[in-house]
Each structure stands twice: as C-alpha cells, then as structure tokens.
C-alpha atoms as a PDB file:
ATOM      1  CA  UNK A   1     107.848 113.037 125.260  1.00  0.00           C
ATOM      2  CA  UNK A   2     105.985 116.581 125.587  1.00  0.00           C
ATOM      3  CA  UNK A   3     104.700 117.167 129.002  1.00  0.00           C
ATOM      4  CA  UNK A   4     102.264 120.107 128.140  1.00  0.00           C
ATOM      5  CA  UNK A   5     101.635 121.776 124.919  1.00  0.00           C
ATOM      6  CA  UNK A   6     101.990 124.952 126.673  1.00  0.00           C
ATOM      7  CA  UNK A   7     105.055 127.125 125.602  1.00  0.00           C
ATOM      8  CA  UNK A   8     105.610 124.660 122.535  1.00  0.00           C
ATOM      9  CA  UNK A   9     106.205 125.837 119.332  1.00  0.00           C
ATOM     10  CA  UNK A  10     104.730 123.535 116.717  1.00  0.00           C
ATOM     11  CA  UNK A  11     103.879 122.429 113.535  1.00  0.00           C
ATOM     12  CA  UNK A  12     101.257 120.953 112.755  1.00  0.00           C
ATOM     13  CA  UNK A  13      99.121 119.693 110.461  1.00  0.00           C
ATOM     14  CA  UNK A  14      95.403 118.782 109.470  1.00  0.00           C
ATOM     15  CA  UNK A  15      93.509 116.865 106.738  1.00  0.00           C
ATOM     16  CA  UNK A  16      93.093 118.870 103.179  1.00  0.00           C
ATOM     17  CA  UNK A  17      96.635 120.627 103.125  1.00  0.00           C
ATOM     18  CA  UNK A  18      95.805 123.120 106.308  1.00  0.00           C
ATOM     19  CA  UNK A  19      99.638 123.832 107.593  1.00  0.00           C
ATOM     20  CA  UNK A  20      99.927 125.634 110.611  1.00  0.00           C
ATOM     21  CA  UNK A  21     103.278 126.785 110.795  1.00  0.00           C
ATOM     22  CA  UNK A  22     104.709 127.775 113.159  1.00  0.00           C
ATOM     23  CA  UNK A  23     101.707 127.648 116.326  1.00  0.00           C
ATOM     24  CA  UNK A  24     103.247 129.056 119.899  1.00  0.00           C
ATOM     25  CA  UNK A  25     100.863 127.355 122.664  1.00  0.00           C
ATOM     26  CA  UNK A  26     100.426 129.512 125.596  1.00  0.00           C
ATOM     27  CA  UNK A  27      98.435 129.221 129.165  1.00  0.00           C
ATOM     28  CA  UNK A  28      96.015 132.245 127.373  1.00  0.00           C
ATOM     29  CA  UNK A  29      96.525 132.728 123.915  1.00  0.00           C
ATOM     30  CA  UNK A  30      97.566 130.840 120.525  1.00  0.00           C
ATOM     31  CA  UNK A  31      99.604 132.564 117.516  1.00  0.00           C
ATOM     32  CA  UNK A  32      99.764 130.658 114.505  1.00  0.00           C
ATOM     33  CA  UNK A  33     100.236 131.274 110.946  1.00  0.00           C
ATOM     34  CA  UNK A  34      98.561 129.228 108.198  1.00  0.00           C
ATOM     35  CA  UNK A  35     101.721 128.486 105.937  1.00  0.00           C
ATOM     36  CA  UNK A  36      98.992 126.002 103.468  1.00  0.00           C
ATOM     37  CA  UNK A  37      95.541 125.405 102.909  1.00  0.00           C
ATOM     38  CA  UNK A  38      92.559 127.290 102.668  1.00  0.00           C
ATOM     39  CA  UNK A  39      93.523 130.198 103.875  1.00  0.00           C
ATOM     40  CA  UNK A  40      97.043 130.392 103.638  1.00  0.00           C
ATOM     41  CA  UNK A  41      98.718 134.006 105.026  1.00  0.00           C
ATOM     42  CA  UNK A  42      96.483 134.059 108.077  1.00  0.00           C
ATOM     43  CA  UNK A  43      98.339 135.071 110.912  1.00  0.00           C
ATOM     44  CA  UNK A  44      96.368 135.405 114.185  1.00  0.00           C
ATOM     45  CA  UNK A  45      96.840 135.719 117.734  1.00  0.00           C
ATOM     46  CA  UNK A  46      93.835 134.618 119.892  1.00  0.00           C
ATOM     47  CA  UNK A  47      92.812 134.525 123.433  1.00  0.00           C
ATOM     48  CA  UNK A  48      92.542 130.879 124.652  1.00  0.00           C
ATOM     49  CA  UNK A  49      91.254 128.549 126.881  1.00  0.00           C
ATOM     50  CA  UNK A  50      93.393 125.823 128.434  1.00  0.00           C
ATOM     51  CA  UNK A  51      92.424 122.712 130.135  1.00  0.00           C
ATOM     52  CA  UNK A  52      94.518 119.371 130.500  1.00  0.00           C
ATOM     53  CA  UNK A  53      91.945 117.138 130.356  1.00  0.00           C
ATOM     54  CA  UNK A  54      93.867 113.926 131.850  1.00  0.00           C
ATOM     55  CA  UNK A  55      97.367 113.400 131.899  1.00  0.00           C
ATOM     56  CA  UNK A  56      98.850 113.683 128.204  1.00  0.00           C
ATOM     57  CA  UNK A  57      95.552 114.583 126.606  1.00  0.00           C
ATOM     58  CA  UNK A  58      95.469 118.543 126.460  1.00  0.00           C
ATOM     59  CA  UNK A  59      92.247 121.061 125.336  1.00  0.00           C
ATOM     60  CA  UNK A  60      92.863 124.841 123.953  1.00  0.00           C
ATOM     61  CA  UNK A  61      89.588 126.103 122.882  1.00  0.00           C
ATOM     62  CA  UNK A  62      89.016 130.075 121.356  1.00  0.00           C
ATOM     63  CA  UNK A  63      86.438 131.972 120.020  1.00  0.00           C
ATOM     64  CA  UNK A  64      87.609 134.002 116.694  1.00  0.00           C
ATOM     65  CA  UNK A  65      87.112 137.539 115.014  1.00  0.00           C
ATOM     66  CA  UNK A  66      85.570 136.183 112.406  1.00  0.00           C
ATOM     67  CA  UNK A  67      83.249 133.909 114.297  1.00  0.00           C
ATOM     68  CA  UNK A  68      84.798 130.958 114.049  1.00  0.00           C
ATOM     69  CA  UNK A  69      84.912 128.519 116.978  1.00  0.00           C
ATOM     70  CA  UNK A  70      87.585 126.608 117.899  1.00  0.00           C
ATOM     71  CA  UNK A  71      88.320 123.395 120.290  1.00  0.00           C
ATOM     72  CA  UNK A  72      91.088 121.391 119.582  1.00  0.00           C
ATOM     73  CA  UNK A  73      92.325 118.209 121.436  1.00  0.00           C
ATOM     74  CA  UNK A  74      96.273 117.465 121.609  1.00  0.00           C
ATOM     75  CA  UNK A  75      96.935 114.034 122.492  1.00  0.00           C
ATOM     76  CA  UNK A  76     101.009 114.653 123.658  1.00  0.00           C
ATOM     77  CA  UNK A  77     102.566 111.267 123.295  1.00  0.00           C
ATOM     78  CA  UNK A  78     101.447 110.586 119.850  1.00  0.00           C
ATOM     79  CA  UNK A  79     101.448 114.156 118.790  1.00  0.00           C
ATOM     80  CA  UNK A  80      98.471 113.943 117.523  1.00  0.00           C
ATOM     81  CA  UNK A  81      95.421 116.496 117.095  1.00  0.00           C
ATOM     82  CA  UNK A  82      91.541 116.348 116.749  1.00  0.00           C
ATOM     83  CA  UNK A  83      89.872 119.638 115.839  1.00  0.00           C
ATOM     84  CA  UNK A  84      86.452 120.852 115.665  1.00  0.00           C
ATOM     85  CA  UNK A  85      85.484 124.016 114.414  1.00  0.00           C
ATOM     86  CA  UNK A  86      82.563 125.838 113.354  1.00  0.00           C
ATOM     87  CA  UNK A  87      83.201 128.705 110.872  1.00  0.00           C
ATOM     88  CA  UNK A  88      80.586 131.006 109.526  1.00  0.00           C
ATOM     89  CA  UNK A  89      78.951 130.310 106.380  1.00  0.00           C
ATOM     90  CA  UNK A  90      80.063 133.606 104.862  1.00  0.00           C
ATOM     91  CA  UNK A  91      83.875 132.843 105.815  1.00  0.00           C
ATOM     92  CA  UNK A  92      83.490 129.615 103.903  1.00  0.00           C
ATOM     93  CA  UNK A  93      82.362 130.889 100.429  1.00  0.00           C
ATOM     94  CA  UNK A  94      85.728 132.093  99.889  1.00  0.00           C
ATOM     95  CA  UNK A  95      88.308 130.761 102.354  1.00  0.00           C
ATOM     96  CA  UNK A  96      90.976 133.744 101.074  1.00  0.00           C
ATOM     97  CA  UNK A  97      88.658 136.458 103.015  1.00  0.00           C
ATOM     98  CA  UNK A  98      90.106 135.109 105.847  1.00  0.00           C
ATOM     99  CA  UNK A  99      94.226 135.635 104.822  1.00  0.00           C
ATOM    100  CA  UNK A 100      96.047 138.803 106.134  1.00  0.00           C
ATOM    101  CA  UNK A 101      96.666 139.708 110.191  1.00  0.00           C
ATOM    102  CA  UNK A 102      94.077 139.703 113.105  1.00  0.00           C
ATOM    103  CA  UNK A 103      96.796 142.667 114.695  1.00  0.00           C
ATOM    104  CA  UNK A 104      96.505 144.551 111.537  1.00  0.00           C
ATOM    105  CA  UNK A 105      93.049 147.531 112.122  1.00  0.00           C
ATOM    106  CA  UNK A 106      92.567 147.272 108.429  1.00  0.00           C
ATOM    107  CA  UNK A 107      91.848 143.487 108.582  1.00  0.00           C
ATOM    108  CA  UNK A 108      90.147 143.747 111.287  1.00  0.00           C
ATOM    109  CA  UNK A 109      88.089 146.304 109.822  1.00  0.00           C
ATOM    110  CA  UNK A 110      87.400 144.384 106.544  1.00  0.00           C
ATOM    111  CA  UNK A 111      86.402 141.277 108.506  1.00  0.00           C
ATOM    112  CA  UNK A 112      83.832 143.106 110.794  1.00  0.00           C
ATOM    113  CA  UNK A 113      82.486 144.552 107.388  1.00  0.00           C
ATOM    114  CA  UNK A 114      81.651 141.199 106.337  1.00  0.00           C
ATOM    115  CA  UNK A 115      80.689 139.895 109.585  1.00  0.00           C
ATOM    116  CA  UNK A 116      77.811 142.650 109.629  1.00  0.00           C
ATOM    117  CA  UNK A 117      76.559 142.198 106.428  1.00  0.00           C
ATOM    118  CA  UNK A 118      76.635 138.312 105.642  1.00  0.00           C
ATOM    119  CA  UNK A 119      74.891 135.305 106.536  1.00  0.00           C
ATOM    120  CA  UNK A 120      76.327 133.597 109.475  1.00  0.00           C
ATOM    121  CA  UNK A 121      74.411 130.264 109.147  1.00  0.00           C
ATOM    122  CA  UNK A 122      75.092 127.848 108.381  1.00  0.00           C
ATOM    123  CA  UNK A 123      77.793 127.517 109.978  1.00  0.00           C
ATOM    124  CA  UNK A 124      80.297 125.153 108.144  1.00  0.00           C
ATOM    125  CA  UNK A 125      81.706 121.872 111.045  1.00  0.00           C
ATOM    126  CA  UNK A 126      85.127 120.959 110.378  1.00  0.00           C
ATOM    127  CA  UNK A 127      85.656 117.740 112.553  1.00  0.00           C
ATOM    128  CA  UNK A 128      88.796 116.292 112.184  1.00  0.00           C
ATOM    129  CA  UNK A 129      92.801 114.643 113.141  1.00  0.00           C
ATOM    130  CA  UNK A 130      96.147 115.633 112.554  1.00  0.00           C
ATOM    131  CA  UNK A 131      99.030 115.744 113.786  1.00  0.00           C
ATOM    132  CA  UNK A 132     101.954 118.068 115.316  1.00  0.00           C
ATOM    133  CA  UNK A 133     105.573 118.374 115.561  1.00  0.00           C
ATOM    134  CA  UNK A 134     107.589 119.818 118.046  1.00  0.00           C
ATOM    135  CA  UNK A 135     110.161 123.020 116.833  1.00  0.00           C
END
C-alpha cells in the first residue's frame, strides 16, 4: 500500500477522459502533464499545499496561473481521488487556451493576456472521483 502520496509518481485519472500522466507529488509543488482530455499538452508545475488529513487520506491543494483553484483528496489504499476545482469562466470557453507550458514566458504571457481582458465569473466547479496508479 502507498504510505504518502508524496514523492509518487502517478497516473491518474478523472471522469470525462482528463489523463494526467505522469503527476510527481511533492511536500511543495505538483508537475503533471495532461496526456487526455480537455486540455491535453498542459504541462505545469505548481506550488502546493500538503496536508494528510488522517492516516491514508491525503490533501494537495494549489492556486493556478490561470486562476484556477485546485483541492484534491487522495484516498491511498484505494487509490482513489476526489477533485474540486474552480476554473475561470474564460478558461472554460475553450479548454485548448489552456495547452502548452506554465515554465514557458510565452505561455505565460498569453495566459496573463487573457486573464486581463476576460470575464472571470463564473467560475466553472468541477467536483468529482477518480482514480490513480502508482509508476
């Protein structure tokens, strides 16, 4: 069983065809690369919040360039996931905005553009489960 998702290298999953792939869990950041879904061809490293919340139940929470905030639960013995996220209205007209690399000035640059200039609210709640494997 996985004691801690921190320092794991994942895979994992979520409802819709969202493929994270792979995910590196660490005590203050996440890197993860959307391989399916929405967005697919996001990379992204972001600072992170960690909390175990009992034992075997896990919470990494971030705030994004974009706007988008993230919590997400792992539950370690099932593998198992629940996100909720809140992602800026503007983002979710057109999910591919958000593909290229939060490291990369020009995306980050592009992104800010469109942060500036469109609506925010409202903001779009993705609650949901999935799942995760281990690498």
């Amino acid at each position: 069983m996985l004691h801690t998702i921190l320092g794991a290298k994942i895979r994992w999953s979520q409802p819709n065809g969202w493929l994270f792939n792979p995910v590196y869990v660490g005590p203050d950041t996440i890197d993860y690369t959307v391989e399916k879904g929405p967005h697919a061809g996001r990379h992204a490293v972001q600072p992170t919040y960690y909390h175990r919340i009992a034992p075997g139940i896990e919470l990494t929470s971030w705030y994004e360039e974009v706007g988008t905030v993230v919590n997400v639960i792992w539950y370690l013995e099932p593998q198992t996931s629940h996100r909720f996220a809140a992602l800026p209205a503007w983002a979710v007209e057109d999910f591919k905005v958000l593909a290229g690399d939060n490291q990369d000035p020009r995306y980050l640059s592009r992104i800010r553009e469109l942060a500036a200039t469109k609506a925010d609210g409202p903001r779009h709640v993705l609650s949901d489960d999935g799942y995760f494997e281990v690498l």
